[in-house]
N, C-alpha and C. Protein backbone atom coordinates (compact mmCIF):
# COMPACT_ATOMS: atom_id res chain seq x y z
N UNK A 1 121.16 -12.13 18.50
CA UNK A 1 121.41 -11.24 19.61
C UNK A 1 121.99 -12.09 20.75
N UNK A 2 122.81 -11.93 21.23
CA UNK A 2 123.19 -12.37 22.75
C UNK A 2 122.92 -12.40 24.05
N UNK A 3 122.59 -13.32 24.74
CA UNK A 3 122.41 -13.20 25.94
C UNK A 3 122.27 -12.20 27.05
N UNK A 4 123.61 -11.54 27.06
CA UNK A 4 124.00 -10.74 27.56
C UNK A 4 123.71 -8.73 27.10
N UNK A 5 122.79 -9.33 25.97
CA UNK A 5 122.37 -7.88 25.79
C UNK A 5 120.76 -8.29 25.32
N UNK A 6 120.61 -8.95 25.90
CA UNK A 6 118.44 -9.32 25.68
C UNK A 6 118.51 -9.47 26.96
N UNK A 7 119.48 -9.73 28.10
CA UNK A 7 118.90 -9.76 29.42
C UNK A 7 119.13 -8.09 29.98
N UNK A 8 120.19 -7.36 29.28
CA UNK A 8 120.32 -6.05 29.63
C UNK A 8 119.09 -5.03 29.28
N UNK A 9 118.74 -5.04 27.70
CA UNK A 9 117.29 -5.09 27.52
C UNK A 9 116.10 -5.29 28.03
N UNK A 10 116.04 -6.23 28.61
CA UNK A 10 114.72 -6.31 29.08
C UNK A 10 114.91 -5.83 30.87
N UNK A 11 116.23 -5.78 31.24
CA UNK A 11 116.04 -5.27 33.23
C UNK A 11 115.32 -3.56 33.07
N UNK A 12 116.41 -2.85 31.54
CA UNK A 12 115.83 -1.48 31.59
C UNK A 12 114.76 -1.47 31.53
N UNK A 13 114.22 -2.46 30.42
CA UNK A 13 112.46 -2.32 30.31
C UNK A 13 111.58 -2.26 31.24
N UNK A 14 112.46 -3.08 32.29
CA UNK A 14 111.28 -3.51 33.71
C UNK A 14 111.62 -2.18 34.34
N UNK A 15 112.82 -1.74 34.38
CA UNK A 15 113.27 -0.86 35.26
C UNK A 15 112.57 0.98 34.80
N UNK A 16 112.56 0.79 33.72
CA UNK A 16 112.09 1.59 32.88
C UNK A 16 109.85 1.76 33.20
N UNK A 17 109.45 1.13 32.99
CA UNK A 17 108.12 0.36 33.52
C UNK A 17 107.54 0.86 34.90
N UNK A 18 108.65 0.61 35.86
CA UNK A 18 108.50 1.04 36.87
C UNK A 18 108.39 2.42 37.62
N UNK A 19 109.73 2.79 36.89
CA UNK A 19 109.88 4.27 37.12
C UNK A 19 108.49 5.04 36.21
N UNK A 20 108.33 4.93 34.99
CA UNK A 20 106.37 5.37 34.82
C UNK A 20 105.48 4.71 35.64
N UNK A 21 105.10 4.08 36.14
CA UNK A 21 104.15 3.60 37.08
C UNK A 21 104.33 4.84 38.46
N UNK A 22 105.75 4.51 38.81
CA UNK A 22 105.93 5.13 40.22
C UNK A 22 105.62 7.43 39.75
N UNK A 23 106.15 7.58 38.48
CA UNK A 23 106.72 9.22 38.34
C UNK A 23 105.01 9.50 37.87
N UNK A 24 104.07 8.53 37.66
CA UNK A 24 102.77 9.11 37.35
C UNK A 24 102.11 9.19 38.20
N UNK A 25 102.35 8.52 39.39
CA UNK A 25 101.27 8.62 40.77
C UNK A 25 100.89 7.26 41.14
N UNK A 26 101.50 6.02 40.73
CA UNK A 26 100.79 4.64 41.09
C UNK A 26 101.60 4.49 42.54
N UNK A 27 102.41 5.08 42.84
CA UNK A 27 102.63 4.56 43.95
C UNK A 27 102.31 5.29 45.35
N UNK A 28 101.70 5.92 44.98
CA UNK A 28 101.02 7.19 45.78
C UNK A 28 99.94 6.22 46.80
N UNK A 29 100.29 6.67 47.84
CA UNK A 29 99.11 6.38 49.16
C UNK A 29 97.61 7.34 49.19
N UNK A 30 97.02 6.58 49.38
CA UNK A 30 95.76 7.06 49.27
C UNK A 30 95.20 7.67 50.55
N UNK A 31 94.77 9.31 51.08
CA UNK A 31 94.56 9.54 52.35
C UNK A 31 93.29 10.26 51.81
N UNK A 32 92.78 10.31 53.39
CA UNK A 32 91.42 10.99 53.24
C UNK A 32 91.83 12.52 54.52
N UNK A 33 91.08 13.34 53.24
CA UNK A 33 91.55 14.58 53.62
C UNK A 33 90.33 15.26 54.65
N UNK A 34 89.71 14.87 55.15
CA UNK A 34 88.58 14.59 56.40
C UNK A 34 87.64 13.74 56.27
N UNK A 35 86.78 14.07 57.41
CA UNK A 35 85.67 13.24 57.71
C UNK A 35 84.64 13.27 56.31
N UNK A 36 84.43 14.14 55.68
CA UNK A 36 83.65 15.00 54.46
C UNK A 36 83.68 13.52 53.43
N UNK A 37 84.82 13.70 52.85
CA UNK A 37 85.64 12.64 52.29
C UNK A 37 85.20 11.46 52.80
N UNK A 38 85.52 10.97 53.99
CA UNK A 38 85.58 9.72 54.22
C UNK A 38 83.59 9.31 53.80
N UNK A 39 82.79 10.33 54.24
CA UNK A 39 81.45 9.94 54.48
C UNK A 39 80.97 10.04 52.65
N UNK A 40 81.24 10.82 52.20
CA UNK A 40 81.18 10.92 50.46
C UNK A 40 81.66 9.12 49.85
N UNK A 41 83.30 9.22 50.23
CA UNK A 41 83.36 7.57 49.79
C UNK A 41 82.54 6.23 50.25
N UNK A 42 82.33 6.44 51.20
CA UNK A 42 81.42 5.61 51.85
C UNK A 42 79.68 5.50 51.14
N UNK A 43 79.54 6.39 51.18
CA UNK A 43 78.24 6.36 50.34
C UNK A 43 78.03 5.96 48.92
N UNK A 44 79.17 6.14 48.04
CA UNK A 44 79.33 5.85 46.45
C UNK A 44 78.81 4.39 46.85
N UNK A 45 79.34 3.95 47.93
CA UNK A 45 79.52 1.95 47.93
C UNK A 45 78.04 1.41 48.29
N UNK A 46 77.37 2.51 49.32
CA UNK A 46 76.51 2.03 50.68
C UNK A 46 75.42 2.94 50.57
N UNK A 47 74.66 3.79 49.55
CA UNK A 47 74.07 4.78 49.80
C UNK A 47 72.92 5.10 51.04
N UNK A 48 72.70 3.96 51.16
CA UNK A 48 70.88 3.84 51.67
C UNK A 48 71.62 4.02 53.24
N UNK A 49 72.66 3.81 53.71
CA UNK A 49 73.33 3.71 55.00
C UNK A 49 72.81 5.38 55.56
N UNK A 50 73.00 5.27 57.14
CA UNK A 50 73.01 6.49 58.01
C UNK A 50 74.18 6.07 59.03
N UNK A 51 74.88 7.66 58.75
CA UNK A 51 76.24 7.61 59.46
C UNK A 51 76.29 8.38 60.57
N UNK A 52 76.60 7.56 61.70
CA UNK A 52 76.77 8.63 62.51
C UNK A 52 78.44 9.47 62.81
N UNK A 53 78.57 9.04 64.05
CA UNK A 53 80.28 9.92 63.85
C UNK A 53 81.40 9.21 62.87
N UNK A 54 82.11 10.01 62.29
CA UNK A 54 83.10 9.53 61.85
C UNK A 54 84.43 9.83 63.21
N UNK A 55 85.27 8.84 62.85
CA UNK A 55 86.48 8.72 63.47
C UNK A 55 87.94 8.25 62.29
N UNK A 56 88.68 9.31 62.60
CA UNK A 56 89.92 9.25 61.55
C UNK A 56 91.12 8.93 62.17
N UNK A 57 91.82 8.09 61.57
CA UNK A 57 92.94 7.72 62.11
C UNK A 57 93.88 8.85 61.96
N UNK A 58 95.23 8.46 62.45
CA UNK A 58 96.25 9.76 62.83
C UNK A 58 96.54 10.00 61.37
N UNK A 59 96.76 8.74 60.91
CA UNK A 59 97.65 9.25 59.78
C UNK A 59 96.57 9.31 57.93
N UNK A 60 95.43 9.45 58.34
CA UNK A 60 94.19 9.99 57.58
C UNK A 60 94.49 9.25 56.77
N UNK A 61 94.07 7.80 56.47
CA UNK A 61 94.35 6.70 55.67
C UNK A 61 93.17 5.60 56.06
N UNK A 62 92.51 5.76 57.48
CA UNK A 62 91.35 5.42 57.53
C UNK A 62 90.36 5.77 58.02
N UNK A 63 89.11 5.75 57.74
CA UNK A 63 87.77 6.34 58.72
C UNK A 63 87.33 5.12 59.28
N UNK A 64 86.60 5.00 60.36
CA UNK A 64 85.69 3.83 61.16
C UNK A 64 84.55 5.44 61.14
N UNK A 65 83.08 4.42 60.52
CA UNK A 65 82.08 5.60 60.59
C UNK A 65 80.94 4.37 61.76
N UNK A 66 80.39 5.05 62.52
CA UNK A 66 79.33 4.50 63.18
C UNK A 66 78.40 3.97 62.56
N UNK A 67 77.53 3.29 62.40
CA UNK A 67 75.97 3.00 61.85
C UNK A 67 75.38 2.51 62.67
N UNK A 68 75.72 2.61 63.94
CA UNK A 68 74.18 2.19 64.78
C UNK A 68 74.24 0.60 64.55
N UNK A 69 73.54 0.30 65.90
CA UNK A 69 73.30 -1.74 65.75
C UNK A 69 74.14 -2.38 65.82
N UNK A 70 75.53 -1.66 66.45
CA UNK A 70 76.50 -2.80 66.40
C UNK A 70 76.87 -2.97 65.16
N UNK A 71 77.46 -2.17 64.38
CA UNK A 71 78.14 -2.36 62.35
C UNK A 71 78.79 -0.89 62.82
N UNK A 72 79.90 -0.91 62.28
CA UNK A 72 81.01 0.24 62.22
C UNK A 72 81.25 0.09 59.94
N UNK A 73 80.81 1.42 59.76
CA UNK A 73 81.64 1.39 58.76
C UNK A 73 82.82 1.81 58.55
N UNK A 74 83.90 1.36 57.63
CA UNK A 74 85.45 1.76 57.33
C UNK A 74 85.88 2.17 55.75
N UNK A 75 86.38 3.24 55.90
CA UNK A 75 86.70 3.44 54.84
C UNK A 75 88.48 3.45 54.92
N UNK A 76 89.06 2.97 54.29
CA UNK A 76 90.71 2.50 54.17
C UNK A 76 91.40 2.72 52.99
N UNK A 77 92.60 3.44 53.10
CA UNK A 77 93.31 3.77 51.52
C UNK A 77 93.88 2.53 51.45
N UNK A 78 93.83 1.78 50.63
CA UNK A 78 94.93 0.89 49.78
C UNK A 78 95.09 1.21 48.65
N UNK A 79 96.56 1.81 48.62
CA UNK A 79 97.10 2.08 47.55
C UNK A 79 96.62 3.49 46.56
N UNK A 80 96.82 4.07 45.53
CA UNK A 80 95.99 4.75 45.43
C UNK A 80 94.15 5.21 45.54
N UNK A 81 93.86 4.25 46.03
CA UNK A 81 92.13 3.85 46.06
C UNK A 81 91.62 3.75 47.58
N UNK A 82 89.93 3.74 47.71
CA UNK A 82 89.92 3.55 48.93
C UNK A 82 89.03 2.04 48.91
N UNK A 83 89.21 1.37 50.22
CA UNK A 83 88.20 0.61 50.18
C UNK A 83 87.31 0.62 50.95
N UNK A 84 85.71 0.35 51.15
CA UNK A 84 84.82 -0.04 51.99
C UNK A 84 84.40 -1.21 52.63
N UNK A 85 84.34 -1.25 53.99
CA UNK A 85 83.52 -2.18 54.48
C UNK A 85 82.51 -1.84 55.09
N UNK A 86 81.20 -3.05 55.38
CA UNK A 86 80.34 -2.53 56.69
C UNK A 86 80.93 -3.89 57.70
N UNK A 87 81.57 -3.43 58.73
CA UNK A 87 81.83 -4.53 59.76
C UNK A 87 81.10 -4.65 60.92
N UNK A 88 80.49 -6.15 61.23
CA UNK A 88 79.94 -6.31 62.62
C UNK A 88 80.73 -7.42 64.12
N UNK A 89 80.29 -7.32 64.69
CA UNK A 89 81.34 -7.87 65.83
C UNK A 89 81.38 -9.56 65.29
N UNK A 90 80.61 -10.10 64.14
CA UNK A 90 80.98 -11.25 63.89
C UNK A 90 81.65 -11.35 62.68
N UNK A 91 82.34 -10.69 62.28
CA UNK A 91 83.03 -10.25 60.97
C UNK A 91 84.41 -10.07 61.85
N UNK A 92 84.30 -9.67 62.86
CA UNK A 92 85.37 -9.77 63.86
C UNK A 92 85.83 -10.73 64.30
N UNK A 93 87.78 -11.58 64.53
CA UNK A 93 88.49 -12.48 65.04
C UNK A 93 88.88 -12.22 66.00
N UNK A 94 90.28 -10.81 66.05
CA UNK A 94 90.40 -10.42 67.34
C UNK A 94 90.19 -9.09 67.07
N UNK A 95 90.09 -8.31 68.49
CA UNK A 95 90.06 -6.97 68.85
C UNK A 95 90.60 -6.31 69.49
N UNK A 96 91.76 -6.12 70.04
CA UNK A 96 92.69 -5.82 71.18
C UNK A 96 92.98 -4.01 71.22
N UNK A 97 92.43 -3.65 72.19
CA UNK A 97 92.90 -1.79 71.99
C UNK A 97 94.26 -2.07 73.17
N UNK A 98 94.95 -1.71 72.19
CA UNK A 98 96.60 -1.98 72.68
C UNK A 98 97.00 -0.51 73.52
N UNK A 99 98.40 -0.03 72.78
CA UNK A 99 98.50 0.98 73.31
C UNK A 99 97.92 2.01 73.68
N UNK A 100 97.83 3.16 73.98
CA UNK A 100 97.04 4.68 74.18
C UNK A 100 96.64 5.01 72.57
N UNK A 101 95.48 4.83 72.60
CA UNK A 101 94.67 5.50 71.21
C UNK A 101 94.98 4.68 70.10
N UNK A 102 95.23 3.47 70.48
CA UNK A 102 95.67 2.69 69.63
C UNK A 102 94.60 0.88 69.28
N UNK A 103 94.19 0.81 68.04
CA UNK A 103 93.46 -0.74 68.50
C UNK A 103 93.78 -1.79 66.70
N UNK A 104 94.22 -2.71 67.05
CA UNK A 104 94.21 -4.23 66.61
C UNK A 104 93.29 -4.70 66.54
N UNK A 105 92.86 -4.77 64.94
CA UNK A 105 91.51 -5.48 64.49
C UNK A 105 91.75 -6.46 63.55
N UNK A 106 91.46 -7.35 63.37
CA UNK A 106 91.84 -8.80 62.79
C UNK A 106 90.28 -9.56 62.23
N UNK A 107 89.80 -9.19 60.76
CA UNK A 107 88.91 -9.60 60.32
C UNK A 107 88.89 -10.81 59.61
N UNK A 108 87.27 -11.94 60.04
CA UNK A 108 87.15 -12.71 59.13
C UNK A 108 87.44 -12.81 57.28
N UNK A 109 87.69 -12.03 57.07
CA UNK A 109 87.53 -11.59 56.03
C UNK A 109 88.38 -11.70 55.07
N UNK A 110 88.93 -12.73 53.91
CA UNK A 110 90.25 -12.84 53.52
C UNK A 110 90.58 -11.73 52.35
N UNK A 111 89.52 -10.70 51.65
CA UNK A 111 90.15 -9.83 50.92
C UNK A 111 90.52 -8.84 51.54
N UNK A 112 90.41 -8.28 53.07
CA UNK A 112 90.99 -7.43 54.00
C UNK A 112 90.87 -8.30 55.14
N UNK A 113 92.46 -8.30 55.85
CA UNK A 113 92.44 -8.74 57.22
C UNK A 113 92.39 -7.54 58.50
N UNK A 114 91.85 -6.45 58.08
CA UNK A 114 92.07 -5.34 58.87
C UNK A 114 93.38 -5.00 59.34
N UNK A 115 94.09 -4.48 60.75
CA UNK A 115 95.10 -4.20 60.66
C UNK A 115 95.39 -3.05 62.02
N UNK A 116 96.09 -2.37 62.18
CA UNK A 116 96.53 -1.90 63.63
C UNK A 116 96.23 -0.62 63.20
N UNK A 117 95.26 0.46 64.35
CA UNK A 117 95.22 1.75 64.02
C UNK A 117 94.94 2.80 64.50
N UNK A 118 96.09 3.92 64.86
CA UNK A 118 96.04 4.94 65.68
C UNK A 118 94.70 5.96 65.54
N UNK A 119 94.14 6.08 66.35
CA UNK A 119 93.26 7.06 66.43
C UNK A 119 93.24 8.25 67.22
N UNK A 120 92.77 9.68 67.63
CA UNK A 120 93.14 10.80 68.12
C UNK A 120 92.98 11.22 69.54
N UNK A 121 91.64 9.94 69.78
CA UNK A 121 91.41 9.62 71.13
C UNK A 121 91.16 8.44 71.71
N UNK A 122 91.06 8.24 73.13
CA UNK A 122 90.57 6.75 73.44
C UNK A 122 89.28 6.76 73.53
N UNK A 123 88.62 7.72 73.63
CA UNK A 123 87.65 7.86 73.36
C UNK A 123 87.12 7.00 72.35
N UNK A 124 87.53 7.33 70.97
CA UNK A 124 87.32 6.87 70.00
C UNK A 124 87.35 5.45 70.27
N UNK A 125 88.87 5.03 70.79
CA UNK A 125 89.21 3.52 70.31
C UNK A 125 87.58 2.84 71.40
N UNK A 126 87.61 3.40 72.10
CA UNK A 126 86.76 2.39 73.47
C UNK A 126 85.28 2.70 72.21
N UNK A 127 85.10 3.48 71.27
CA UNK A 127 83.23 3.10 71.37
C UNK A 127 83.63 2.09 69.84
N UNK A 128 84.57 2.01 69.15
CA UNK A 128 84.95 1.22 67.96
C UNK A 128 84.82 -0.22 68.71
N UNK A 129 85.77 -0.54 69.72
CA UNK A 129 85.70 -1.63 70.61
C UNK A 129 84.47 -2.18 70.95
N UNK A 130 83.54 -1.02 71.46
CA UNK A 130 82.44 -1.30 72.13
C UNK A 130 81.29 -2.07 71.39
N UNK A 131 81.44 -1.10 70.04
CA UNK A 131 80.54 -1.38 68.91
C UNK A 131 81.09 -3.40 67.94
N UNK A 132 82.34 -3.26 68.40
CA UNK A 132 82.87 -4.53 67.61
C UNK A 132 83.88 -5.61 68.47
N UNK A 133 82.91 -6.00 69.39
CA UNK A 133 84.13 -6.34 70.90
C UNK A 133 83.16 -8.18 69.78
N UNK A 134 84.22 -9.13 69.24
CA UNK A 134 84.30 -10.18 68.98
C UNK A 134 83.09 -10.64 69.60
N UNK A 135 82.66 -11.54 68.54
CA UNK A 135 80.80 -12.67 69.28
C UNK A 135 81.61 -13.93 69.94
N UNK A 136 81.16 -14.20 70.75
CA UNK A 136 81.70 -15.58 70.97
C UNK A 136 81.71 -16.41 70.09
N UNK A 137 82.93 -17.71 70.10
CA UNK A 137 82.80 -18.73 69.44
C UNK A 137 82.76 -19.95 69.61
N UNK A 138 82.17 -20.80 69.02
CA UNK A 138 82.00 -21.85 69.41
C UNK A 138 82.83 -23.07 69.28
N UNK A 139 83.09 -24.13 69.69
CA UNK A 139 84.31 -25.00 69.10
C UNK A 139 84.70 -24.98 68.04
N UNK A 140 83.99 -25.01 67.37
CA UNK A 140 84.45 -25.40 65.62
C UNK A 140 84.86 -23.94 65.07
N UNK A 141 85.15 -22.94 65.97
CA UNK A 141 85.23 -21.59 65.94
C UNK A 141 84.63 -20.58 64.77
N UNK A 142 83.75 -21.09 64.83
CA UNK A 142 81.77 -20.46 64.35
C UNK A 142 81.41 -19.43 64.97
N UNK A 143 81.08 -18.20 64.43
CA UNK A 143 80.65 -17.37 66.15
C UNK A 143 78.89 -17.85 66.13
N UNK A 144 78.75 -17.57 67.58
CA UNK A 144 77.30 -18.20 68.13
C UNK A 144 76.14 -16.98 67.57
C-alpha cells in the first residue's frame, strides 16, 4: 500500500471517530437545569452534608451551595459530567469579585483550578466571597 493512501486512511478514520464521538452527545456541555439538580448531584458525592442556599450561575453550568462554617459546596459541568467539590477559604489562592455579579476564584487544587463566574446577583457574589475570602499566608505561602 502507499503512503499516500494509509495516510488518507487513517485522517478519515480520525476524522470519522470524531464526528461519532461529537453526533452521539460527547461533546455536549453539561448544565444544571436548577437548584433541584444541583442539590441531588451534590449529595450522590457528599450525602451526610446540609445545604443551605443554592446559588446558580447565569449560564447554569455551576451551583456554589452553602454548608455553613465557612465551606461552600460546588457543583460544575465539565464536559458532559458534573463535578463536586467541598471548598474552604484555605482551599482558596485568589478571590477577586470583579465585575457586577461577577467573581474569580483560583483554587489550591490542581485537578480543578476553579475559574470566573457570573452569578444573578451581588448578593450572591458578596456571601460566596464572604464565606471564602482567602486565609492568610505565610512566607513559604502555607495558609496560617
Amino acid at each position: 500500500m502507499s503512503l499516500p493512501v494509509l495516510v488518507a486512511i487513517v485522517v478519515f478514520g480520525i476524522a470519522l471517530s470524531v464526528a461519532a464521538v461529537h453526533f452521539t452527545g460527547g461533546s455536549r456541555q453539561a448544565e444544571l437545569a436548577g437548584g433541584d439538580q444541583a442539590l441531588r448531584r451534590f449529595a450522590e458525592d457528599f450525602p451526610d452534608e446540609t445545604v443551605g442556599k443554592v446559588r446558580l450561575t447565569a449560564d447554569g453550568r455551576t451551583a456554589f451551595l452553602d454548608l455553613g462554617n465557612e465551606r461552600v459546596g460546588i457543583v460544575h459541568g465539565v464536559g458532559d459530567c458534573f463535578l463536586t467539590r467541598i471548598v474552604t477559604r484555605h482551599d482558596v489562592v485568589t478571590l477577586e469579585a470583579a465585575e457586577a455579579n461577577t467573581i474569580a476564584l483560583r483554587l489550591a487544587d490542581f485537578t480543578w483550578r476553579g475559574g470566573r463566574f457570573v452569578l444573578a446577583a451581588s448578593a450572591d457574589v458578596e456571601a460566596i466571597a464572604s464565606a471564602l475570602a482567602p486565609a492568610p499566608r505565610d512566607h513559604a505561602g502555607d495558609a496560617v
